[in-house]
N, C-alpha and C. Protein backbone atom coordinates (compact mmCIF):
# COMPACT_ATOMS: atom_id res chain seq x y z
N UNK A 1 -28.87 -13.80 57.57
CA UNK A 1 -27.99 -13.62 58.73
C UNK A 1 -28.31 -14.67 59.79
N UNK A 2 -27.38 -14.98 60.43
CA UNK A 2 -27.45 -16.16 61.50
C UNK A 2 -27.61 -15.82 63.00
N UNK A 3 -28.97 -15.78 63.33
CA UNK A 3 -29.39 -15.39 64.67
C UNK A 3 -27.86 -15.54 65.41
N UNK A 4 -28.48 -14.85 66.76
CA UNK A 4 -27.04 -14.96 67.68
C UNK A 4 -27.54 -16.24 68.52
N UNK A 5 -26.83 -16.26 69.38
CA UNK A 5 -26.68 -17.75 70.08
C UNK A 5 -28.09 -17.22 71.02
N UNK A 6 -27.71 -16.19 71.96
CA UNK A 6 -29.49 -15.37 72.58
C UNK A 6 -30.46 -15.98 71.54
N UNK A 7 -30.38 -15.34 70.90
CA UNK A 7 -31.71 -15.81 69.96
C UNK A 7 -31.98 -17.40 69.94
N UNK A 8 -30.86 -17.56 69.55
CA UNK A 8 -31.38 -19.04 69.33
C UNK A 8 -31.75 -20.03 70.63
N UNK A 9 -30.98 -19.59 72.19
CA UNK A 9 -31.39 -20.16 73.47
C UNK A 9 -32.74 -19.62 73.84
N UNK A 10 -33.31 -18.68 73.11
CA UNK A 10 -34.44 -18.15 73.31
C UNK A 10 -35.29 -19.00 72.41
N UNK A 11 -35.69 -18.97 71.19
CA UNK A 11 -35.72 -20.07 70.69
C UNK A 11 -36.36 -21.43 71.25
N UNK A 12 -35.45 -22.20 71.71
CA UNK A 12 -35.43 -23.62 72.27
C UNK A 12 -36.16 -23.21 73.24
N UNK A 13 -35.93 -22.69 74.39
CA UNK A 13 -36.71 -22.45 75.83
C UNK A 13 -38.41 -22.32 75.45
N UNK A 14 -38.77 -21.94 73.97
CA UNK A 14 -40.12 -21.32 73.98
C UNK A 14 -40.79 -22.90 72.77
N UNK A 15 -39.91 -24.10 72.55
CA UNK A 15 -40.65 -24.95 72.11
C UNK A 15 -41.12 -26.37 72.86
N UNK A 16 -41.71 -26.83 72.02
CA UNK A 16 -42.35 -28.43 72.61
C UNK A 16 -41.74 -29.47 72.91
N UNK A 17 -40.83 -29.95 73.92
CA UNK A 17 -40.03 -30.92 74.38
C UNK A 17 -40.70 -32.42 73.31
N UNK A 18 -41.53 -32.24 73.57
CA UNK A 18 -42.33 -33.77 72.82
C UNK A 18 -41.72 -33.73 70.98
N UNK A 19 -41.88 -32.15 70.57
CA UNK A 19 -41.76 -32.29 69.19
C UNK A 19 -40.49 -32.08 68.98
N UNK A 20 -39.09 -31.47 69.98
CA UNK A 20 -37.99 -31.04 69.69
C UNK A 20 -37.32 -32.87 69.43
N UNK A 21 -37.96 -33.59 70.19
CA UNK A 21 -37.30 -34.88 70.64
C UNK A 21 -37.71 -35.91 69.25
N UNK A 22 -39.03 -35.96 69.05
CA UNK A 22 -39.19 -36.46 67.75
C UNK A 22 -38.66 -36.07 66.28
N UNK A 23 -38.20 -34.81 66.31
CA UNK A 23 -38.21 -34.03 65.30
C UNK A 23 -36.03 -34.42 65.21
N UNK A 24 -35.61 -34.18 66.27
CA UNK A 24 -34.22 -34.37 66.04
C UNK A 24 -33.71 -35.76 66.51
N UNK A 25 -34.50 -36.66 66.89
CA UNK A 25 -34.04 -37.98 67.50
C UNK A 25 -33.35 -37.42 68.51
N UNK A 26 -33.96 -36.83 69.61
CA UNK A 26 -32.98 -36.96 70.76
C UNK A 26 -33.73 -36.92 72.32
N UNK A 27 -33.43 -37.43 73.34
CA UNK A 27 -34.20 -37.55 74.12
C UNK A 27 -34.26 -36.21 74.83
N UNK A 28 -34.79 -36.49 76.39
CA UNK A 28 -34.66 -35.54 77.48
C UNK A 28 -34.89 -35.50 78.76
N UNK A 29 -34.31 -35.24 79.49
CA UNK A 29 -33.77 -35.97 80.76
C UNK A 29 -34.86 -35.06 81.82
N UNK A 30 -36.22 -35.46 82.25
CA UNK A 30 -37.24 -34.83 82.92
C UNK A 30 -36.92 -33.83 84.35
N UNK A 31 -35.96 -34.70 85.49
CA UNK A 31 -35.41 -34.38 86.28
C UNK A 31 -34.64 -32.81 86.10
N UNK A 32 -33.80 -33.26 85.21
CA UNK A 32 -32.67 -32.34 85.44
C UNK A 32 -33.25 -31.14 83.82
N UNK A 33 -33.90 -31.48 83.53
CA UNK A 33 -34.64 -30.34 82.60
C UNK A 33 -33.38 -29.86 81.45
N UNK A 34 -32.86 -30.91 80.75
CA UNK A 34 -31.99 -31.00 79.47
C UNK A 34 -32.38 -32.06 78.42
N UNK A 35 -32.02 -31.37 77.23
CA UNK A 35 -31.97 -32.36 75.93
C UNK A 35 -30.90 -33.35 76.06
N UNK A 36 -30.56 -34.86 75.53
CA UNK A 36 -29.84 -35.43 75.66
C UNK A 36 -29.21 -35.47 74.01
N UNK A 37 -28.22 -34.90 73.85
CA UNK A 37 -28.13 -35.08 72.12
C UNK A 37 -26.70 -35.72 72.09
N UNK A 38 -27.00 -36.94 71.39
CA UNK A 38 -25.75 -37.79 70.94
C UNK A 38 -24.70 -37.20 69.70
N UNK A 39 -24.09 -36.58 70.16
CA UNK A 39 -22.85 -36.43 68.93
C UNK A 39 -21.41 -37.03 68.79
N UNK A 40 -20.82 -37.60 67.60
CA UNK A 40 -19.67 -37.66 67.72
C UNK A 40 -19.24 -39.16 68.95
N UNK A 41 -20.70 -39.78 68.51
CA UNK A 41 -20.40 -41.16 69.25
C UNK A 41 -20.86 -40.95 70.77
N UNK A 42 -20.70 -39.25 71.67
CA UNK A 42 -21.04 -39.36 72.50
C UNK A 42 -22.33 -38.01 73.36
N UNK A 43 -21.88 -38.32 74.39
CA UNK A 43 -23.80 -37.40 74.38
C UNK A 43 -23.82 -36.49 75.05
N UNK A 44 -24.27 -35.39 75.05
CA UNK A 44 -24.20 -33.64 75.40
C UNK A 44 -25.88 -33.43 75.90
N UNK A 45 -25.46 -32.92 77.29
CA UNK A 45 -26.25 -32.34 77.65
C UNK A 45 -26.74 -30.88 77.41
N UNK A 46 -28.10 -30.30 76.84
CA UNK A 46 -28.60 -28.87 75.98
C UNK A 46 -29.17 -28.29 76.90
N UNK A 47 -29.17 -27.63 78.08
CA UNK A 47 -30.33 -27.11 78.86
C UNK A 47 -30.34 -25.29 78.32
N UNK A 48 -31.91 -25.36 78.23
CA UNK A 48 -32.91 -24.31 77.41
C UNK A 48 -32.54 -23.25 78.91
N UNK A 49 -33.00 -24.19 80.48
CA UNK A 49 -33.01 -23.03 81.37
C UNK A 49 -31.49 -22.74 81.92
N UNK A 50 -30.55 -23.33 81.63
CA UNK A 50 -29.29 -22.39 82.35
C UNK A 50 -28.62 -22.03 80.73
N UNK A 51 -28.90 -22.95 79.90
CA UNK A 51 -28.44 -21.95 78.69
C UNK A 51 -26.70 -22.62 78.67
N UNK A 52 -26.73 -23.56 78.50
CA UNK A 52 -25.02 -24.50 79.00
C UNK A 52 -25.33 -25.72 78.02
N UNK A 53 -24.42 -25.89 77.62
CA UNK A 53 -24.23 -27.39 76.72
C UNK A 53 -22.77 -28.24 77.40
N UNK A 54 -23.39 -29.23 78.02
CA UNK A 54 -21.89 -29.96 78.26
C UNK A 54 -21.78 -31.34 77.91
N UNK A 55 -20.45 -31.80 77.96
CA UNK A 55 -20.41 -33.54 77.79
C UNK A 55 -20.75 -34.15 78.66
N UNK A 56 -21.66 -35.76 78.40
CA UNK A 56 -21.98 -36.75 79.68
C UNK A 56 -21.14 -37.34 80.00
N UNK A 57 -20.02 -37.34 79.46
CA UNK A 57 -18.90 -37.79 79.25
C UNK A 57 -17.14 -37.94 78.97
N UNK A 58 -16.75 -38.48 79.23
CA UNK A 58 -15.38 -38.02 79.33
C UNK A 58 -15.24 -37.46 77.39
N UNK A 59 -15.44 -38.49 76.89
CA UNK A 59 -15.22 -38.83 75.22
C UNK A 59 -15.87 -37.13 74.60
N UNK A 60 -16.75 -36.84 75.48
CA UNK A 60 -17.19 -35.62 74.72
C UNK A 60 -16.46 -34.59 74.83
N UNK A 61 -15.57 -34.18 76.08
CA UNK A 61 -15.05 -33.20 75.98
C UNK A 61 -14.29 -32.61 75.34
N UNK A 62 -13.61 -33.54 74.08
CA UNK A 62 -12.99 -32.49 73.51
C UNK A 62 -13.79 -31.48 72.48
N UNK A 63 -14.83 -31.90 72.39
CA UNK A 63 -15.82 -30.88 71.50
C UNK A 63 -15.93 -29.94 72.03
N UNK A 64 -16.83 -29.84 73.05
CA UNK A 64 -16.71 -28.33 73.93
C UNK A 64 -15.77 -28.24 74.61
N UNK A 65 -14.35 -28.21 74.57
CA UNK A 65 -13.53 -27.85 74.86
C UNK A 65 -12.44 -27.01 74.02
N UNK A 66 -12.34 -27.76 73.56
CA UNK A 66 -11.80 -27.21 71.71
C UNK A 66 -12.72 -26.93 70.52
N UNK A 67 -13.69 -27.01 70.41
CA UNK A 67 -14.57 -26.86 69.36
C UNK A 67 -15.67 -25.99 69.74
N UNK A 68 -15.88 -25.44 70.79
CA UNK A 68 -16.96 -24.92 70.95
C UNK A 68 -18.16 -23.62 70.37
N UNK A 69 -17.29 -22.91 69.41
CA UNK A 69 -17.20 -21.70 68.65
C UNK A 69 -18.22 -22.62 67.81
N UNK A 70 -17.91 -23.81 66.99
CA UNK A 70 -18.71 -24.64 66.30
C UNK A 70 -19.89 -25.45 66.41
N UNK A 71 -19.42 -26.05 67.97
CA UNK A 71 -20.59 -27.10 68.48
C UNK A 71 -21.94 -26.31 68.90
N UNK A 72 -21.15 -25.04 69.43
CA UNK A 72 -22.71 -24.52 70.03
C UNK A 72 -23.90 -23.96 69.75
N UNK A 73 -23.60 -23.00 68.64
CA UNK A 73 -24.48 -22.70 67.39
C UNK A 73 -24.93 -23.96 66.58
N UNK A 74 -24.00 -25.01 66.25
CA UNK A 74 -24.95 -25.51 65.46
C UNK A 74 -25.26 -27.00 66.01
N UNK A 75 -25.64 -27.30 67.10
CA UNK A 75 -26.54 -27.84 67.88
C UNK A 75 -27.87 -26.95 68.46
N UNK A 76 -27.79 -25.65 68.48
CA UNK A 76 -28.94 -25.20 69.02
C UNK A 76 -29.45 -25.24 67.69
N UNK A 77 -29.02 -24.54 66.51
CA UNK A 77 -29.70 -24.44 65.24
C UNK A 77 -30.46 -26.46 64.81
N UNK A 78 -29.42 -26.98 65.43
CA UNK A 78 -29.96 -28.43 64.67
C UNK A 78 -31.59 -28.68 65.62
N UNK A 79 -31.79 -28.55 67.23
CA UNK A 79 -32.46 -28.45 67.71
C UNK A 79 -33.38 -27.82 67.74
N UNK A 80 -33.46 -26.31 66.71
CA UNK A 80 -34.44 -25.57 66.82
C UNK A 80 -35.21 -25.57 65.54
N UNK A 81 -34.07 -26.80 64.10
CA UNK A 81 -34.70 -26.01 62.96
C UNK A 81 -34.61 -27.82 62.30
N UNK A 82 -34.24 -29.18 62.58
CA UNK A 82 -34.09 -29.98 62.19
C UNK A 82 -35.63 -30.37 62.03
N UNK A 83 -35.94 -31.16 61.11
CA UNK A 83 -36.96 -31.70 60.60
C UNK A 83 -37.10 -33.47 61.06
N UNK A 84 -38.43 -33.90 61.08
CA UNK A 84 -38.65 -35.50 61.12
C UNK A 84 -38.40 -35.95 59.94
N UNK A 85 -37.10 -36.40 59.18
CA UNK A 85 -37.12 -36.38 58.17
C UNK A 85 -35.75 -37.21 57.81
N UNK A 86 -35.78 -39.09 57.30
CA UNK A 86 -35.06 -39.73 57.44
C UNK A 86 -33.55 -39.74 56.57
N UNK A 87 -32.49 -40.21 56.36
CA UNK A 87 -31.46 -40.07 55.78
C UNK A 87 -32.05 -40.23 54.48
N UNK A 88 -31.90 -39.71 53.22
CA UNK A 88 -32.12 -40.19 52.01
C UNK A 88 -30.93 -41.24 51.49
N UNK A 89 -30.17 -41.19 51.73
CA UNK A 89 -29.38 -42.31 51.54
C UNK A 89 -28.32 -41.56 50.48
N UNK A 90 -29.32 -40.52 49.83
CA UNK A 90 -28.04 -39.93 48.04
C UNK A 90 -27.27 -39.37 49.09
N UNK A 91 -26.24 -39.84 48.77
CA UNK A 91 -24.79 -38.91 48.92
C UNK A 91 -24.49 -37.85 48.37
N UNK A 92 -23.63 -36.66 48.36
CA UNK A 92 -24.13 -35.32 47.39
C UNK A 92 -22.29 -34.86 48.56
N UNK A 93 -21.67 -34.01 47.53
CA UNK A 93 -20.99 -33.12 47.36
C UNK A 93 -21.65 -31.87 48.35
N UNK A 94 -21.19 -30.89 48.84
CA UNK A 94 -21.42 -29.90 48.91
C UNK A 94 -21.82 -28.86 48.50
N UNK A 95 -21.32 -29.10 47.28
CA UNK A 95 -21.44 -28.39 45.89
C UNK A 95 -23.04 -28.55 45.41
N UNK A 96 -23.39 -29.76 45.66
CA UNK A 96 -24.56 -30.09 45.28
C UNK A 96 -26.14 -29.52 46.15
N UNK A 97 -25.74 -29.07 47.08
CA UNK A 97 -26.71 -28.18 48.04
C UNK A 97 -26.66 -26.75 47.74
N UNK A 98 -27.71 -26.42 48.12
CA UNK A 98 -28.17 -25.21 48.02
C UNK A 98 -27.61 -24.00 48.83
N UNK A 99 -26.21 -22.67 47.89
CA UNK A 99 -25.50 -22.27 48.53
C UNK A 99 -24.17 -23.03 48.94
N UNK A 100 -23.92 -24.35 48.15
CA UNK A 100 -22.63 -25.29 48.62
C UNK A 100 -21.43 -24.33 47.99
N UNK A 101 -21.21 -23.46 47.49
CA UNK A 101 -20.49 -22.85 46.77
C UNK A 101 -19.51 -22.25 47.99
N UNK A 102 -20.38 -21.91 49.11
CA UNK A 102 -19.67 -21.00 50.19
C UNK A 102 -18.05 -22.15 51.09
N UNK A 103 -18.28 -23.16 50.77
CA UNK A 103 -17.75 -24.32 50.54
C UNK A 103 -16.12 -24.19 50.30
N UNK A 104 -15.94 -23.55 49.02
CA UNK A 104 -15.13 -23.19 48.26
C UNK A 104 -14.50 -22.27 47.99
N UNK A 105 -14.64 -21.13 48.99
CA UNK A 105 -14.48 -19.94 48.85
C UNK A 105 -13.79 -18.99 50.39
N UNK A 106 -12.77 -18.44 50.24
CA UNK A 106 -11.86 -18.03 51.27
C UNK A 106 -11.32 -18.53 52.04
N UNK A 107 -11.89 -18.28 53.19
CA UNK A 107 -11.85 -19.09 54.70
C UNK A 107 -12.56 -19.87 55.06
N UNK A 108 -13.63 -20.41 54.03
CA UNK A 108 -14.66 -21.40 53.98
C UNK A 108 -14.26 -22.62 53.89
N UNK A 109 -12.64 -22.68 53.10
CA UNK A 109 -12.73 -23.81 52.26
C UNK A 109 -12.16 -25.06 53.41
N UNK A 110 -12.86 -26.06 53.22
CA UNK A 110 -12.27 -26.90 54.65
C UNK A 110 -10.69 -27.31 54.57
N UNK A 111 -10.19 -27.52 55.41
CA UNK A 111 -8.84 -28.21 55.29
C UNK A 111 -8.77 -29.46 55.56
N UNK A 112 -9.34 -30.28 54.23
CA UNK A 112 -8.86 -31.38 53.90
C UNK A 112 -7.76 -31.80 53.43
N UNK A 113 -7.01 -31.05 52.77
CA UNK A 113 -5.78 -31.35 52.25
C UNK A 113 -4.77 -31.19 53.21
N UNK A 114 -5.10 -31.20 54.38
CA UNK A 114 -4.55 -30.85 55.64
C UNK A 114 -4.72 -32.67 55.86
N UNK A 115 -5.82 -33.05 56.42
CA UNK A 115 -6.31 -34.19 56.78
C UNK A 115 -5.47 -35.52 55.52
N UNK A 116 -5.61 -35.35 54.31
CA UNK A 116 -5.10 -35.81 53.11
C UNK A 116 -3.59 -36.25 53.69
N UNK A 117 -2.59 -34.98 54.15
CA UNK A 117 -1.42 -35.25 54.73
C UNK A 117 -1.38 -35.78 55.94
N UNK A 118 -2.05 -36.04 56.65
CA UNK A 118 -2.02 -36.56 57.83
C UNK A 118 -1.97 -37.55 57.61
N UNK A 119 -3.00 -38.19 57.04
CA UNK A 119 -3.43 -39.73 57.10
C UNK A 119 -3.36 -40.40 55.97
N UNK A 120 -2.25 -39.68 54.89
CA UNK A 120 -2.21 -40.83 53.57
C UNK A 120 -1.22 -41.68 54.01
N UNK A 121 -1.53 -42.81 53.73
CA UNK A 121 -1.18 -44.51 53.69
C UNK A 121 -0.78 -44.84 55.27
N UNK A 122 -2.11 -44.12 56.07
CA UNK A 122 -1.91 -44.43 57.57
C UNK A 122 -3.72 -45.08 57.34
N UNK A 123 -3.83 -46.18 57.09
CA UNK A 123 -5.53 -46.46 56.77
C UNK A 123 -5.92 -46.88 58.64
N UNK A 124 -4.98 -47.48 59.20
CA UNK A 124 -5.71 -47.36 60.61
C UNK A 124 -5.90 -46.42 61.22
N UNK A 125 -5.16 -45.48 61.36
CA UNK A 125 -4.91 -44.16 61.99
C UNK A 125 -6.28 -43.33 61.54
N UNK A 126 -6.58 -43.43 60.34
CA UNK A 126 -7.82 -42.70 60.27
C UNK A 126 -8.91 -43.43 60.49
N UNK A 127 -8.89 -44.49 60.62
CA UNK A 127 -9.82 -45.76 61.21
C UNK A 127 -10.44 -45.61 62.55
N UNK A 128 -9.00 -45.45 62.60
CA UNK A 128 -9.27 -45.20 64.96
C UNK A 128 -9.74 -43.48 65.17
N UNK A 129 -9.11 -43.01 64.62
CA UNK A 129 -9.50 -41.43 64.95
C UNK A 129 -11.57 -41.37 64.32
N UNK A 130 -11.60 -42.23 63.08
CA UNK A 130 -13.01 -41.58 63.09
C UNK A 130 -13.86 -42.42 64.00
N UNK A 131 -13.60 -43.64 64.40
CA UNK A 131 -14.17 -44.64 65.42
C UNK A 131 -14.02 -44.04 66.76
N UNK A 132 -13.07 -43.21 66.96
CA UNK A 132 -13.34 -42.70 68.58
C UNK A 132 -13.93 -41.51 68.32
N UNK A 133 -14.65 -41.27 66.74
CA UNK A 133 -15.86 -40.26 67.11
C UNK A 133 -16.93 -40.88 66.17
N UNK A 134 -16.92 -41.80 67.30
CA UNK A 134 -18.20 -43.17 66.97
C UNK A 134 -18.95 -43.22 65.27
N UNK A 135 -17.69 -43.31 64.76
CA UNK A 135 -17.98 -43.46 63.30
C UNK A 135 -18.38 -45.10 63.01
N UNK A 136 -18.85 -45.18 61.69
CA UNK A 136 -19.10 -46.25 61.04
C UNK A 136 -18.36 -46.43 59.89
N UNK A 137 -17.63 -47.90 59.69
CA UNK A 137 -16.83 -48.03 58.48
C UNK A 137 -17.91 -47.50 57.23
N UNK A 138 -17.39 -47.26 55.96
CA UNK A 138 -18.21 -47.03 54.79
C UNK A 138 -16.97 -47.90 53.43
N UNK A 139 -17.92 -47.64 52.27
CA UNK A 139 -16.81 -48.51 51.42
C UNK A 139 -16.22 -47.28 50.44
N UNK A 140 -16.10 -46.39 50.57
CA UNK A 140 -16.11 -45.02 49.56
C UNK A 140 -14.33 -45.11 49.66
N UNK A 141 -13.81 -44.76 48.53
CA UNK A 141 -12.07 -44.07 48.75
C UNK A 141 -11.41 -45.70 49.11
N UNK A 142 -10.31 -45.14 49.15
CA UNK A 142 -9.43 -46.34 50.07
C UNK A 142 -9.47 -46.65 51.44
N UNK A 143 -9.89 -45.83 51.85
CA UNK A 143 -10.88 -45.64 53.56
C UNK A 143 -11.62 -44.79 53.82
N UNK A 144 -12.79 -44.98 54.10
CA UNK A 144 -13.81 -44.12 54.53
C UNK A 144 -14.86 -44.49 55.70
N UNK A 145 -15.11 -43.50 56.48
CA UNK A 145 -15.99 -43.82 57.36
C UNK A 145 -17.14 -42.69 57.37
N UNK A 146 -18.33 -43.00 58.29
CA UNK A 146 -19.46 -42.54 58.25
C UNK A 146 -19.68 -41.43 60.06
N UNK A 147 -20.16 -40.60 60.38
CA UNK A 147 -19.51 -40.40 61.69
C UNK A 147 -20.79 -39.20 61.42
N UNK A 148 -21.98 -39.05 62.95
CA UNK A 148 -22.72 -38.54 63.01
C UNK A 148 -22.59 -37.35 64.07
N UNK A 149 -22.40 -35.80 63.29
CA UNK A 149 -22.06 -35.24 64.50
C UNK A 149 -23.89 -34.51 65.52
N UNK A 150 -25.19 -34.74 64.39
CA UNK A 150 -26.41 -35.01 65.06
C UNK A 150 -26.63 -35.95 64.52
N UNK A 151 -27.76 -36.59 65.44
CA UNK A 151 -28.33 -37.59 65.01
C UNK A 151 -29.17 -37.63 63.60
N UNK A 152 -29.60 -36.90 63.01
CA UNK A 152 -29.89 -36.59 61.59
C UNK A 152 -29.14 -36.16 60.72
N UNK A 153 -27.47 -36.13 60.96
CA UNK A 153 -26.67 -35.26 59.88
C UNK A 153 -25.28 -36.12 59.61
N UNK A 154 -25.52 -37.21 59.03
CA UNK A 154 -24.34 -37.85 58.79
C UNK A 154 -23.40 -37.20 57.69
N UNK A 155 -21.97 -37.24 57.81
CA UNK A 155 -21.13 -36.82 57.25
C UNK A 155 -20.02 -37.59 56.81
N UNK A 156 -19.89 -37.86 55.85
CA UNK A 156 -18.79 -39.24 55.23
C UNK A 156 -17.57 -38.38 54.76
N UNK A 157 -16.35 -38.93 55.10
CA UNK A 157 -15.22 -38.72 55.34
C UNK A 157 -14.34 -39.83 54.58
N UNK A 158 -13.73 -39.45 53.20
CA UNK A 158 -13.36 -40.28 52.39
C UNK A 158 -11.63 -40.04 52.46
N UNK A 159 -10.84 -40.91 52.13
CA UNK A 159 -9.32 -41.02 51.92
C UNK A 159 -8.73 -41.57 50.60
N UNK A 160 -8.43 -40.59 50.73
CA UNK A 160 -7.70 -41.35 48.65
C UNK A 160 -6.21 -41.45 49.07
N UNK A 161 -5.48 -42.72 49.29
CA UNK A 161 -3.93 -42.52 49.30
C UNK A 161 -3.32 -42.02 48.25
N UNK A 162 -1.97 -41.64 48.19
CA UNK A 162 -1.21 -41.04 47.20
C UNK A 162 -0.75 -42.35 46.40
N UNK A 163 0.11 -42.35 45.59
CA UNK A 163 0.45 -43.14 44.69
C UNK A 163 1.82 -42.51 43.02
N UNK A 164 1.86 -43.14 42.67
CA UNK A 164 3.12 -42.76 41.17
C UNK A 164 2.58 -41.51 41.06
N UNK A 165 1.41 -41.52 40.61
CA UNK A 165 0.66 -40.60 39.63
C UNK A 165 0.02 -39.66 40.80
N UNK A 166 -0.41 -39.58 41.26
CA UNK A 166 -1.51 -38.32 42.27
C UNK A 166 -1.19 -38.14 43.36
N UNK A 167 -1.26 -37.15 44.44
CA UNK A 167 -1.11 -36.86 46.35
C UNK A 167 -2.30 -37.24 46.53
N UNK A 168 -2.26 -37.89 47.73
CA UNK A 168 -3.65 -38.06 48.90
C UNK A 168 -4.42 -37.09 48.47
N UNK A 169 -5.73 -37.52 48.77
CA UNK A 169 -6.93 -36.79 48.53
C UNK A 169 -7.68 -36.99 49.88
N UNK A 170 -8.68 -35.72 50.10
CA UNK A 170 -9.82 -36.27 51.18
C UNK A 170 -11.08 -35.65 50.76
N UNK A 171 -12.07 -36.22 50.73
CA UNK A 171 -13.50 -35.50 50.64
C UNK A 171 -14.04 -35.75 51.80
N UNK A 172 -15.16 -34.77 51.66
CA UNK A 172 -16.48 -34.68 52.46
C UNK A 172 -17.89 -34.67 52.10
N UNK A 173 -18.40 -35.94 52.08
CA UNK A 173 -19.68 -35.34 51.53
C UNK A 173 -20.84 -35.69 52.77
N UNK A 174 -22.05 -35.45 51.86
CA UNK A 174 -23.34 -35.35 52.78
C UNK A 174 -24.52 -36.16 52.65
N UNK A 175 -25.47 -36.39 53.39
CA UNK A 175 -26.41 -37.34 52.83
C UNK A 175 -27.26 -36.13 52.31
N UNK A 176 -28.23 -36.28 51.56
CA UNK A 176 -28.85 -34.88 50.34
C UNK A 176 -29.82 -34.43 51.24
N UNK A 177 -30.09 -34.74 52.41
CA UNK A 177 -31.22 -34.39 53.46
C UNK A 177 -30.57 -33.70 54.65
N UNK A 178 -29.35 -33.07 54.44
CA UNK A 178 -28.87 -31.91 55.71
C UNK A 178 -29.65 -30.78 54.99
N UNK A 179 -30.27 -30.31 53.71
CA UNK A 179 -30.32 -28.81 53.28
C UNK A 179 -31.91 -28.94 53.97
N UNK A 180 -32.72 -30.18 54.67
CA UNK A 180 -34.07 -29.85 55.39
C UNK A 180 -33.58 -29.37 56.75
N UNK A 181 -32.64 -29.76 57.39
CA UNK A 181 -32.01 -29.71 58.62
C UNK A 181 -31.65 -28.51 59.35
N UNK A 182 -30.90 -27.75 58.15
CA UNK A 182 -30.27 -26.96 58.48
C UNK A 182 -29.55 -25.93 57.37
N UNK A 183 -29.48 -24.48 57.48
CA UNK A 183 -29.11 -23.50 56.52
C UNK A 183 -27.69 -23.78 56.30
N UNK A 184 -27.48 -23.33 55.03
CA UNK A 184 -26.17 -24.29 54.37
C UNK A 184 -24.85 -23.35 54.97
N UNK A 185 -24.71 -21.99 56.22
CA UNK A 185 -23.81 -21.57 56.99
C UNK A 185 -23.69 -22.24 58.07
N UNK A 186 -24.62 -22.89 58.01
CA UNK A 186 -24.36 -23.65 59.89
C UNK A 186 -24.07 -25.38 59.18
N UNK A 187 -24.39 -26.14 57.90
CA UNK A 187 -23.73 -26.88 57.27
C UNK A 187 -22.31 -27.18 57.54
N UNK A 188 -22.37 -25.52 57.05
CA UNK A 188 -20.14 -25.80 56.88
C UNK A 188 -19.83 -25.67 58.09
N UNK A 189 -20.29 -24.66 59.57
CA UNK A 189 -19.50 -25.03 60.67
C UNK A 189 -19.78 -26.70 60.84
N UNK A 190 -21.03 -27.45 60.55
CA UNK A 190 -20.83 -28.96 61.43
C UNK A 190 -19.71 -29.57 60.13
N UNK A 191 -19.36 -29.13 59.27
CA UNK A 191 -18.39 -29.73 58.64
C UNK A 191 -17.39 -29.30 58.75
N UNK A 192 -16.83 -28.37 59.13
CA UNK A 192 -15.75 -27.70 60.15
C UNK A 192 -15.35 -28.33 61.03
N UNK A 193 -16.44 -28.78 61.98
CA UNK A 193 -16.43 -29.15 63.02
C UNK A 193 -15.73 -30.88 62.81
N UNK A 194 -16.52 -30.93 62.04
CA UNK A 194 -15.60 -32.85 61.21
C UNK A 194 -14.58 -32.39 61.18
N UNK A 195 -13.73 -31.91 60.07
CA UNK A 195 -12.64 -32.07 59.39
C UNK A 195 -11.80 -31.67 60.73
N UNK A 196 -12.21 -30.30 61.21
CA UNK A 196 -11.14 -30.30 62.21
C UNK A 196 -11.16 -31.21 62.97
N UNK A 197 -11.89 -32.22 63.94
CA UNK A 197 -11.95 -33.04 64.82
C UNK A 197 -10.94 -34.30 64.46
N UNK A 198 -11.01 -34.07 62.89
CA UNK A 198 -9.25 -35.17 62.58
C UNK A 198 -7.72 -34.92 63.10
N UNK A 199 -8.08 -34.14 63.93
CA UNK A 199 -6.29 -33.79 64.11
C UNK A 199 -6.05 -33.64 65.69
């Protein structure tokens, strides 16, 4: 079961600023007594004592604005449970983690084929949308980019255009080092949190 958000602001307030910061790559702002965590290209302020997550920035707000059901749980979870522990580089399915099955199943299943219609044989359009959430080109699909919603949890975002033979396709996969990071329910909200952020 997935602590409540209490729990988990309780949590953070009772650990080591020195090891939360090494442990998730993220800084912390001494003065004003907040984590500085870069997501989505831009950077969110975490404070343990008022218990508030906001954007530093204009670019951030649409996360906690529209996304917040998603962002907020699993930024405290990435902060309270992420490991020092570098990208492995394997790429991996969902499927391929431990519990990826939940993935696939009901209301779980992401809406990519949502994203698929949006953006088949629009290759800039999904270019610019994952770049204004400070993505990185990748060479995967007919377009793909790379786009970090923590600083330890990259998430690749692939485009298959349609063609004679097949409809648009979209995947999602993972680098094989989110299952140290983080429990594979709070996985699918930060991949939630991707797929929806395409639209």
């Amino acid at each position: 079961m997935v602590p409540s958000e209490d729990k988990c602001w309780a949590t953070l307030s009772g650990l080591s600023v020195t090891d939360v910061c090494k442990r998730c790559g993220v800084s912390y702002n001494q003065s004003e007594e907040y984590y500085v965590v870069k997501s989505f290209g831009a950077e969110f302020s975490v404070s343990a004592k008022t218990r508030k997550i906001a954007p530093l920035s204009e670019q951030g707000g649409i996360v906690t604005e529209r996304f917040s059901d998603f962002y907020t749980l699993s930024a405290l979870f990435y902060l309270n449970e992420a490991k020092d522990i570098p990208e492995s580089g394997r790429i991996v399915s969902p499927l391929e983690i431990k519990g990826g099955d939940i993935f696939f199943r009901g209301g779980h299943v992401l809406p990519l084929n949502k994203v698929a219609l949006k953006y088949d044989n629009k290759r800039d359009d999904f270019l610019s949308r994952g770049f204004s959430m400070g993505a990185e080109l990748s060479t995967y699909g007919d377009v793909s980019f790379k786009v970090y919603p923590f600083p330890r949890l990259p998430v690749l975002l692939i485009l298959w255009h349609s063609d004679d033979e097949f409809p648009p396709r979209a995947d999602l996969l993972l680098d094989s080092s989110c299952d140290f990071h983080l429990p594979t329910d709070v996985i699918w909200s930060v991949c939630m949190l991707c797929t929806l952020m395409m639209f």
